[in-house]
PDB file of N, CA and C in Angstrom:
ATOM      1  N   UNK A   1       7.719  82.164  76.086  1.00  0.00           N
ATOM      2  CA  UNK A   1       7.964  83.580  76.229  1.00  0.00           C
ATOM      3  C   UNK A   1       8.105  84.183  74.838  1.00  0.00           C
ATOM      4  N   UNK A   2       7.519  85.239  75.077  1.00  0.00           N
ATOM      5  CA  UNK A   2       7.799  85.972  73.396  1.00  0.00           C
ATOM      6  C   UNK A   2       8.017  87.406  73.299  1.00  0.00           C
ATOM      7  N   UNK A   3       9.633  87.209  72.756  1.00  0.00           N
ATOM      8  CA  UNK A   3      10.374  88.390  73.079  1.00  0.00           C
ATOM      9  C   UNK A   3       9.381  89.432  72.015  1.00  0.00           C
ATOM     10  N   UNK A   4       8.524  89.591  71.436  1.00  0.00           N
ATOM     11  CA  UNK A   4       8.015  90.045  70.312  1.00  0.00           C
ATOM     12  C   UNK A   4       7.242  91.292  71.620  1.00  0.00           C
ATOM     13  N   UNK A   5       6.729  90.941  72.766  1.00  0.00           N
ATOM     14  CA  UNK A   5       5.863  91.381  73.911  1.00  0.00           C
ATOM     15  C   UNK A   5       6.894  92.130  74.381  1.00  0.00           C
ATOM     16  N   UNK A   6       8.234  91.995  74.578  1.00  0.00           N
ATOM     17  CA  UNK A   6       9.461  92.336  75.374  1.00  0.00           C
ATOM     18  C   UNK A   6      10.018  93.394  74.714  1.00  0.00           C
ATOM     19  N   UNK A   7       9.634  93.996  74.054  1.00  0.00           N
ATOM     20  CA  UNK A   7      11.023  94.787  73.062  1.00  0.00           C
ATOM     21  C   UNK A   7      10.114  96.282  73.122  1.00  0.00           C
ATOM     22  N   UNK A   8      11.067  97.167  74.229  1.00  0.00           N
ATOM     23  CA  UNK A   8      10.791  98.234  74.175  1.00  0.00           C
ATOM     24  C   UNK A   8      11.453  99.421  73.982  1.00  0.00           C
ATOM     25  N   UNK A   9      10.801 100.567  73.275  1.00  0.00           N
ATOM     26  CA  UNK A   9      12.632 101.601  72.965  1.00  0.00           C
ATOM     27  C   UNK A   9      12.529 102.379  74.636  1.00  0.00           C
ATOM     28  N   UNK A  10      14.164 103.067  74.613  1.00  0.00           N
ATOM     29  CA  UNK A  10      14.438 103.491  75.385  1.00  0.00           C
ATOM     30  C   UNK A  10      13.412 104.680  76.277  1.00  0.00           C
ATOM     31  N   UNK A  11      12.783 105.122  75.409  1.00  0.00           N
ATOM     32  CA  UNK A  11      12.361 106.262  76.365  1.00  0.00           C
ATOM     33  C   UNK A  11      10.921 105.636  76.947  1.00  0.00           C
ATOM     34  N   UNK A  12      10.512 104.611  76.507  1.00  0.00           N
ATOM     35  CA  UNK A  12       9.534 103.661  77.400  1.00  0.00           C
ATOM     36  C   UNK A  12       9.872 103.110  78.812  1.00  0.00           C
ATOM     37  N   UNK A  13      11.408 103.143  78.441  1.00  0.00           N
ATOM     38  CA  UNK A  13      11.944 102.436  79.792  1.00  0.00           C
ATOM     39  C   UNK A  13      12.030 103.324  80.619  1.00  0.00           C
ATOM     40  N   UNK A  14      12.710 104.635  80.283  1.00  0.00           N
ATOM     41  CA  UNK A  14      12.876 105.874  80.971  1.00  0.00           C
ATOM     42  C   UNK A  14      11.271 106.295  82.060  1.00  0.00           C
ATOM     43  N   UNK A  15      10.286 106.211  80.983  1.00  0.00           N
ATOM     44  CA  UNK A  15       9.038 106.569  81.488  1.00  0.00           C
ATOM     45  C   UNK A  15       8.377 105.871  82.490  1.00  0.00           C
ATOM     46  N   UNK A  16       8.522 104.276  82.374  1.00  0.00           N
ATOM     47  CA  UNK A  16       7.803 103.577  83.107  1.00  0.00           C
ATOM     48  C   UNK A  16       9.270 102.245  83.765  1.00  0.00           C
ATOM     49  N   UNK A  17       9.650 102.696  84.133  1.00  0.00           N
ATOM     50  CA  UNK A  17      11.268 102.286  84.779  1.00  0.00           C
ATOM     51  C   UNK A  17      10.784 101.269  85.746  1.00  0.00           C
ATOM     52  N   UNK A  18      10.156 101.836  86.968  1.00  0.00           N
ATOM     53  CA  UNK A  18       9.467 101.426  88.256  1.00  0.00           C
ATOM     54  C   UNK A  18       8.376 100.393  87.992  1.00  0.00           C
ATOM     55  N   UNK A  19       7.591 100.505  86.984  1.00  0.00           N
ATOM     56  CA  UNK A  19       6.330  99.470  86.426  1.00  0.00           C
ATOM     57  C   UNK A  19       7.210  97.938  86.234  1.00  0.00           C
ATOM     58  N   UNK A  20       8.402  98.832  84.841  1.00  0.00           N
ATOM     59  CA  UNK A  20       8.812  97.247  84.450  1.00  0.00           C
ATOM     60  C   UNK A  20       9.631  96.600  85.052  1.00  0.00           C
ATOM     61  N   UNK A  21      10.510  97.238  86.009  1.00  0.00           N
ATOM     62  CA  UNK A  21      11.008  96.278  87.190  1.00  0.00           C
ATOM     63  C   UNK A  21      10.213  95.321  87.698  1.00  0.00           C
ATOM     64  N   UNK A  22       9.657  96.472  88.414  1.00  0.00           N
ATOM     65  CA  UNK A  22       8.353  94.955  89.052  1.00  0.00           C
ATOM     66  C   UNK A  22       7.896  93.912  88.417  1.00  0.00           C
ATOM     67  N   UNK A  23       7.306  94.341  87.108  1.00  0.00           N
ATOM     68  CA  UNK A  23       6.710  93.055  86.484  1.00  0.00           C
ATOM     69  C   UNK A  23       7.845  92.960  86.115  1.00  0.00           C
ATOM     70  N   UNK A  24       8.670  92.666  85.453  1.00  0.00           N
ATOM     71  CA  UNK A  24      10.101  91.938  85.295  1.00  0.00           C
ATOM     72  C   UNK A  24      10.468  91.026  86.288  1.00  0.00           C
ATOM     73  N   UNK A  25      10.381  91.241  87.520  1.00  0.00           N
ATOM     74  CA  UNK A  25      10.781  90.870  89.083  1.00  0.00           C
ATOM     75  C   UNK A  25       9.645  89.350  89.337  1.00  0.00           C
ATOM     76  N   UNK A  26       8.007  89.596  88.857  1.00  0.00           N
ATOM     77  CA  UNK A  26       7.534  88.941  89.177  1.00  0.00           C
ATOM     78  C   UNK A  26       7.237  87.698  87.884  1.00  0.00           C
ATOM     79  N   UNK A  27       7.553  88.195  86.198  1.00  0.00           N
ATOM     80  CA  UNK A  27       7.534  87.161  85.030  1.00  0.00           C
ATOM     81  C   UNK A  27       8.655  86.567  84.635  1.00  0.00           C
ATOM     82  N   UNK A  28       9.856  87.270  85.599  1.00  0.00           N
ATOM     83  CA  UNK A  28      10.973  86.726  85.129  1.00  0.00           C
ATOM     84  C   UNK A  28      11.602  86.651  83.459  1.00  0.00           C
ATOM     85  N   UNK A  29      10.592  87.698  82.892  1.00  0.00           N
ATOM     86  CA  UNK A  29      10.669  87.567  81.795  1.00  0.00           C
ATOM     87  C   UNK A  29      11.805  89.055  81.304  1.00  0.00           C
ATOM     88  N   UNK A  30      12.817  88.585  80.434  1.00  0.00           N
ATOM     89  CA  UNK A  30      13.487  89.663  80.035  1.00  0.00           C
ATOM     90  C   UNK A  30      12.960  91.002  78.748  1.00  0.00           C
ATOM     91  N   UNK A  31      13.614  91.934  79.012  1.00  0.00           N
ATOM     92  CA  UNK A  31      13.432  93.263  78.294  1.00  0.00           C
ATOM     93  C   UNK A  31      14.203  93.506  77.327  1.00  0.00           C
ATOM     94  N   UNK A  32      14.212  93.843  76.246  1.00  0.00           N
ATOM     95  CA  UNK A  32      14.803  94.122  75.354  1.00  0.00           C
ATOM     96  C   UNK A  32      14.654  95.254  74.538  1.00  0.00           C
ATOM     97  N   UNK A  33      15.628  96.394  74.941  1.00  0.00           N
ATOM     98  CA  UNK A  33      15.949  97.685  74.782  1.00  0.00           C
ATOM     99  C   UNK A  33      15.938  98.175  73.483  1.00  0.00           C
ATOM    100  N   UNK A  34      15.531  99.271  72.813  1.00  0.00           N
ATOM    101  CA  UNK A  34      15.758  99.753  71.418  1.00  0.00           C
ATOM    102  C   UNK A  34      16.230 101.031  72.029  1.00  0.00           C
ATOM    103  N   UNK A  35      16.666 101.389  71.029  1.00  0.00           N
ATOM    104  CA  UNK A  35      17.349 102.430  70.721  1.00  0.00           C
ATOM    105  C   UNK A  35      17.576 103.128  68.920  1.00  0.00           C
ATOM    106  N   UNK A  36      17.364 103.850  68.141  1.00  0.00           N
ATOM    107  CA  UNK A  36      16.915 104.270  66.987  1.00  0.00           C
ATOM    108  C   UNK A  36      16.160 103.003  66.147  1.00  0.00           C
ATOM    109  N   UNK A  37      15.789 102.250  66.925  1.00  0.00           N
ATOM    110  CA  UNK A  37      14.862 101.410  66.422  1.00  0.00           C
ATOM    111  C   UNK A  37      15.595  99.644  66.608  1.00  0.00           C
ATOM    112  N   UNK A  38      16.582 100.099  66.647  1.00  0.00           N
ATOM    113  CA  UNK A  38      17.714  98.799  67.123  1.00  0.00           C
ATOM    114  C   UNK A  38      17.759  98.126  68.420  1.00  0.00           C
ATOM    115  N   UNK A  39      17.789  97.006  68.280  1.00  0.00           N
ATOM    116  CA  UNK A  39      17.734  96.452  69.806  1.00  0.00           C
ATOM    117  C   UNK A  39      19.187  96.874  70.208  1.00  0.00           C
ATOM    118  N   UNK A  40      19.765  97.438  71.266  1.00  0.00           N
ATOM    119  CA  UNK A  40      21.020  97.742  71.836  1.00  0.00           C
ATOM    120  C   UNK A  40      20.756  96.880  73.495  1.00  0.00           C
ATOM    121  N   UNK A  41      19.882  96.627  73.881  1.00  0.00           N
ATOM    122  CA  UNK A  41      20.359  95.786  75.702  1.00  0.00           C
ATOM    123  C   UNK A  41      19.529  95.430  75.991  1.00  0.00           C
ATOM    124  N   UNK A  42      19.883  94.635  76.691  1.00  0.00           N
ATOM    125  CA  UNK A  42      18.931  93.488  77.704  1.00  0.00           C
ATOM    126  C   UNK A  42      18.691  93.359  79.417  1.00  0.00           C
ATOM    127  N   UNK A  43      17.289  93.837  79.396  1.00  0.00           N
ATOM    128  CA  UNK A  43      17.317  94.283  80.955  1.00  0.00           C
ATOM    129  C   UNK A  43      16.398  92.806  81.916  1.00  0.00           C
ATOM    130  N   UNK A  44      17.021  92.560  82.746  1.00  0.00           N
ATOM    131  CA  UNK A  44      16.458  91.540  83.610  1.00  0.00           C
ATOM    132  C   UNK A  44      16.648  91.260  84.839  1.00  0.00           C
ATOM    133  N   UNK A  45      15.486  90.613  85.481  1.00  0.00           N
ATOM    134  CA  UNK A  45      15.870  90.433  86.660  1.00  0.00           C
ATOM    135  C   UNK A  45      16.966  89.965  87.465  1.00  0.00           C
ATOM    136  N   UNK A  46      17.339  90.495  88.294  1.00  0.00           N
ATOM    137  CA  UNK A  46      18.691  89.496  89.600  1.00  0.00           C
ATOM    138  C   UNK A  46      18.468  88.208  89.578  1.00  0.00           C
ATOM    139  N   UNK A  47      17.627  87.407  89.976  1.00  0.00           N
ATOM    140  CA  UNK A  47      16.835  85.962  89.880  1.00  0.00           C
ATOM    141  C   UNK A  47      17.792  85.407  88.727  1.00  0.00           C
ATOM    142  N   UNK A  48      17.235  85.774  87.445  1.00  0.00           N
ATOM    143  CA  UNK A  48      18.209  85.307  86.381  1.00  0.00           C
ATOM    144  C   UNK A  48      18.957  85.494  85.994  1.00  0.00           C
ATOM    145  N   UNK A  49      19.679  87.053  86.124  1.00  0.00           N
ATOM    146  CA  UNK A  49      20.932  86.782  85.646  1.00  0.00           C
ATOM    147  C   UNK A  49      21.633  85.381  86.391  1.00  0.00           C
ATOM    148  N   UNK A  50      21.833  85.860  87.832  1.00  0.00           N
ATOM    149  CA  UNK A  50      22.708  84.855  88.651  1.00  0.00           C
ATOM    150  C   UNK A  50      21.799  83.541  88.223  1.00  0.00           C
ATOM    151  N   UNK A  51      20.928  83.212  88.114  1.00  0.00           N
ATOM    152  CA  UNK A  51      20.982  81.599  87.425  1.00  0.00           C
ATOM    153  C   UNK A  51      22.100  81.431  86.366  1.00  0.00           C
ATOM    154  N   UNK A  52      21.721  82.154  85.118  1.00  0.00           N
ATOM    155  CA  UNK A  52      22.746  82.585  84.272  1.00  0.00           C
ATOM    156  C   UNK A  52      23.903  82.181  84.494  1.00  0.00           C
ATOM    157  N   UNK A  53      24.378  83.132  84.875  1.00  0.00           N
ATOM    158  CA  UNK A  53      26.115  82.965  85.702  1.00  0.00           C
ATOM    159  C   UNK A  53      26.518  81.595  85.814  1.00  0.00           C
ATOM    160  N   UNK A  54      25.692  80.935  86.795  1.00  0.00           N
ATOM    161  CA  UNK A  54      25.533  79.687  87.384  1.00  0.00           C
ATOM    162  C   UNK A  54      25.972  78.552  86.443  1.00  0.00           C
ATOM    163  N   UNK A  55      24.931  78.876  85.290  1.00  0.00           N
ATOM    164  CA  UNK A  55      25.068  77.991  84.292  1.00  0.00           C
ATOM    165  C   UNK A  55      26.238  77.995  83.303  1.00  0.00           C
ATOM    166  N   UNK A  56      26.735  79.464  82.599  1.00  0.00           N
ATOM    167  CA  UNK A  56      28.192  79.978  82.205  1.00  0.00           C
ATOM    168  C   UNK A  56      28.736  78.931  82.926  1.00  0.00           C
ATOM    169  N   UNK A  57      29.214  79.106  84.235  1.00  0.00           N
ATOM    170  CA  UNK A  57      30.291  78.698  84.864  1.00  0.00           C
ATOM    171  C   UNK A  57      30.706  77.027  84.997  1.00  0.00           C
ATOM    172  N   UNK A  58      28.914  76.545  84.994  1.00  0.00           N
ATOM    173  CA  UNK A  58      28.865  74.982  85.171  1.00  0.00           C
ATOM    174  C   UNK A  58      29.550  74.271  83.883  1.00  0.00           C
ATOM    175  N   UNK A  59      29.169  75.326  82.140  1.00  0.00           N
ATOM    176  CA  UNK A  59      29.399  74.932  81.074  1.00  0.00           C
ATOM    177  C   UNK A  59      30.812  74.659  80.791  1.00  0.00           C
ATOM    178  N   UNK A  60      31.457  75.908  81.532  1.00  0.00           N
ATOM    179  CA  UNK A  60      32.632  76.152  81.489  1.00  0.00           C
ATOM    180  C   UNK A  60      33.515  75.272  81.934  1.00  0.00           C
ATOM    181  N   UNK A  61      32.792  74.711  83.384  1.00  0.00           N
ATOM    182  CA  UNK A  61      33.881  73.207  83.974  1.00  0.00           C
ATOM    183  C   UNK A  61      33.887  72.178  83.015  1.00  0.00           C
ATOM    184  N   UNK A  62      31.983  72.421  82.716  1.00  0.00           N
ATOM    185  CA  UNK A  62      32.129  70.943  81.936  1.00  0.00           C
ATOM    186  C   UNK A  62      33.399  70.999  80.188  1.00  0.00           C
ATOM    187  N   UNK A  63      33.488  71.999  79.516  1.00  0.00           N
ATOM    188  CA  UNK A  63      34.393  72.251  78.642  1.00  0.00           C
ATOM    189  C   UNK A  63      35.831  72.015  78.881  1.00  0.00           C
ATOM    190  N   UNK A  64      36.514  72.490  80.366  1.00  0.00           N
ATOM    191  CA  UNK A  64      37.215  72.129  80.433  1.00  0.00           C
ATOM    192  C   UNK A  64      37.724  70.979  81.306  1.00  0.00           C
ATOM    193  N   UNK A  65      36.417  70.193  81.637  1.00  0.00           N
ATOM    194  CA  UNK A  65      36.812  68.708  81.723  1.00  0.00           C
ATOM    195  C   UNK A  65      37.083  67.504  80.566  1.00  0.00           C
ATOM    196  N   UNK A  66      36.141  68.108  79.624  1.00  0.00           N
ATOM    197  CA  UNK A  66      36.289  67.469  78.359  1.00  0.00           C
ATOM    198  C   UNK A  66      37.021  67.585  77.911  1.00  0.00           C
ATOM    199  N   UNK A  67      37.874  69.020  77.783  1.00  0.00           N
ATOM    200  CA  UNK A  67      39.122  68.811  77.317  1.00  0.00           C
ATOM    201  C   UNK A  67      40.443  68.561  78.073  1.00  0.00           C
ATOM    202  N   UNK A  68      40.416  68.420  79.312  1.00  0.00           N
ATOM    203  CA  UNK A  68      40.751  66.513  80.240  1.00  0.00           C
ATOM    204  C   UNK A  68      41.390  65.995  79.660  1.00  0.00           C
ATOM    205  N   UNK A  69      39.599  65.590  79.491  1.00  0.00           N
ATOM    206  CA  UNK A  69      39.489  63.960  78.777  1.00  0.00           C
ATOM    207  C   UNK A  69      40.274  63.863  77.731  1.00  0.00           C
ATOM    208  N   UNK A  70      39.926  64.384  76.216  1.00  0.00           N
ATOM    209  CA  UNK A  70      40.576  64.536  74.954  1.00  0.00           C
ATOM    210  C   UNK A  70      42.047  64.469  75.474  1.00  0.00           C
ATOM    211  N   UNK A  71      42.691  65.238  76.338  1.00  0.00           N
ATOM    212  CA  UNK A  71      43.948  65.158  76.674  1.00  0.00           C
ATOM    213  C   UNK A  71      44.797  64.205  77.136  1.00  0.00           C
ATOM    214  N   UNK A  72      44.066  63.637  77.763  1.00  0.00           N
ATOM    215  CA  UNK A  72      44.224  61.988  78.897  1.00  0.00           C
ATOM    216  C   UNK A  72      44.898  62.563  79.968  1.00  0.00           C
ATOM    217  N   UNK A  73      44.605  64.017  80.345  1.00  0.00           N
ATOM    218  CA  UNK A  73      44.699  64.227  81.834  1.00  0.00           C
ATOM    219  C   UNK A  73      43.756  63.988  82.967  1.00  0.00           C
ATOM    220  N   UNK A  74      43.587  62.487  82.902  1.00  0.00           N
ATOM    221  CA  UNK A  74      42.429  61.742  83.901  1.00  0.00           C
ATOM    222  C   UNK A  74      43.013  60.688  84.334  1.00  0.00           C
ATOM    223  N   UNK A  75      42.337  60.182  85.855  1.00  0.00           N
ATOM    224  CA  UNK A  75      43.274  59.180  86.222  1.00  0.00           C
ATOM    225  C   UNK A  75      41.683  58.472  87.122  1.00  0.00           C
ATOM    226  N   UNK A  76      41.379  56.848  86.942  1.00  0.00           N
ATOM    227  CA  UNK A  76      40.629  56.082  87.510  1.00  0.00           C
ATOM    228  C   UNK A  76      40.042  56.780  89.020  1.00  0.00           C
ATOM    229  N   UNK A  77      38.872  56.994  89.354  1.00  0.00           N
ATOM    230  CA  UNK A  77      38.559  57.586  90.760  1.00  0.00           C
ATOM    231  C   UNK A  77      39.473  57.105  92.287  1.00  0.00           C
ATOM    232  N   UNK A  78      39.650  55.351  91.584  1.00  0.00           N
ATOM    233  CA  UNK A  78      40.192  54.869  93.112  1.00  0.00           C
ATOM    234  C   UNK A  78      41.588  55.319  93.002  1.00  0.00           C
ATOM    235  N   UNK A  79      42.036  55.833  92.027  1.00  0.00           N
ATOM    236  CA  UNK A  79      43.583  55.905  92.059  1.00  0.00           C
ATOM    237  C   UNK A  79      43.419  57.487  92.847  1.00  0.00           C
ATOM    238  N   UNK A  80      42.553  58.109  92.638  1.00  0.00           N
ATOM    239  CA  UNK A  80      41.875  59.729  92.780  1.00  0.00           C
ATOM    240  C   UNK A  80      42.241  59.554  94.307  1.00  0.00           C
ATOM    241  N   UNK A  81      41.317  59.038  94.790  1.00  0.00           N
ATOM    242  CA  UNK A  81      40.935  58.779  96.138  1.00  0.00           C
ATOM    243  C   UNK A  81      42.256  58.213  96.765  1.00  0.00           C
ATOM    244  N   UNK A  82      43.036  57.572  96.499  1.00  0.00           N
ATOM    245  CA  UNK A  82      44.441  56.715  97.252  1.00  0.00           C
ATOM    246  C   UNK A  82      45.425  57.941  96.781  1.00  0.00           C
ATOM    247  N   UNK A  83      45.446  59.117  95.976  1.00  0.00           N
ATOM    248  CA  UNK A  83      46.247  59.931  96.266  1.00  0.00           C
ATOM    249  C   UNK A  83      45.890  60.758  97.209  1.00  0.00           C
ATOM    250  N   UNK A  84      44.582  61.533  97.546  1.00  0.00           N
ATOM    251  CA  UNK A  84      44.504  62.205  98.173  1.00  0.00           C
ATOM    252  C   UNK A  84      44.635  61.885  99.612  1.00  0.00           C
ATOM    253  N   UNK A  85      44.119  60.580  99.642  1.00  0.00           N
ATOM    254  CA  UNK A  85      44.407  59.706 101.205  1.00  0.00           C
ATOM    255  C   UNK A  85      46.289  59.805 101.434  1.00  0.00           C
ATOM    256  N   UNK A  86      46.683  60.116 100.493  1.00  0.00           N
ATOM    257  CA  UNK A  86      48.262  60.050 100.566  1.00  0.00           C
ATOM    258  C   UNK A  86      48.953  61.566 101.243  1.00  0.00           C
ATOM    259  N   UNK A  87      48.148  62.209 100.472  1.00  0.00           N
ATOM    260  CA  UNK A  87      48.207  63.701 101.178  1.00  0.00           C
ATOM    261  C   UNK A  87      48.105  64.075 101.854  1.00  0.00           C
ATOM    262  N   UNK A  88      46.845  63.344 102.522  1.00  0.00           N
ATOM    263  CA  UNK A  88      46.670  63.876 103.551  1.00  0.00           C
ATOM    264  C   UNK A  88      47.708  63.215 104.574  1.00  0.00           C
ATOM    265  N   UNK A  89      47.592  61.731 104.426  1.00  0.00           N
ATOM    266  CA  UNK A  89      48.629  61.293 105.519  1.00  0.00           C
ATOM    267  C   UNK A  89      50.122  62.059 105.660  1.00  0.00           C
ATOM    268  N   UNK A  90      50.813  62.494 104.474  1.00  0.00           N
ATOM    269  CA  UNK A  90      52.009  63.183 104.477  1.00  0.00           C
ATOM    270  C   UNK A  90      51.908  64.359 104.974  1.00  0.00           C
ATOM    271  N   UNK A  91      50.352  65.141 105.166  1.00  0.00           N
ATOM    272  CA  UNK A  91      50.387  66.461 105.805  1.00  0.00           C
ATOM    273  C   UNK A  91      50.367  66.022 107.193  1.00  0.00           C
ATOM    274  N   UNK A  92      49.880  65.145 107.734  1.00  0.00           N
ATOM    275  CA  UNK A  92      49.883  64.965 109.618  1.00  0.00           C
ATOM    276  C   UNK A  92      50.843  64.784 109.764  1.00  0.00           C
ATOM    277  N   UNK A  93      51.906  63.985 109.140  1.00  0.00           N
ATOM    278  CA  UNK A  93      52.887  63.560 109.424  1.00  0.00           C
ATOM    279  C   UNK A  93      53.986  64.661 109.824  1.00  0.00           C
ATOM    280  N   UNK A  94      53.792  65.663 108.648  1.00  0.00           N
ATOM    281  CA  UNK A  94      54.482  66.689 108.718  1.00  0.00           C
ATOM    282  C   UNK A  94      54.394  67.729 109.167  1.00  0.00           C
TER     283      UNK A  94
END
């Protein structure tokens, strides 16, 4: 992809709004806004943002599993598994 194709000023967007949705919608490819000649925003499809998101969020567990780990707030899976089996038994019980 080559944002070099992507970079349009604002009143392009204004003009042809309805065009670049669509093709946006169907290249998946993002837009990149000017404004006095400056890139100021980034316009893209639904499709990717929420991939996006997706991925933020996945990075985010994985960061703060790692820092878990670094911590030694981790405990062996079978020990994992024989607490929660514990829980649960103390919730029927109760």
């Amino acid at each position: 992809m080559l944002f070099q194709e992507s970079i349009k000023p604002i009143s392009y967007v204004k003009a042809h709004a309805a065009d670049i949705i669509r093709d946006m919608a169907e290249s998946r490819t993002p837009i990149i806004i000017t404004q006095n000649g400056e890139a100021t925003a980034v316009l893209q499809d639904i499709a990717s943002y929420e991939e996006l998101q997706e991925s933020l969020a996945l990075l985010k567990i994985l960061a703060l599993s790692r820092k878990d780990v670094e911590e030694g707030r981790v405990k062996p899976a079978e020990q994992a598994f024989t607490d929660i089996k514990e829980k649960i038994r103390v919730r029927r019980q109760g």
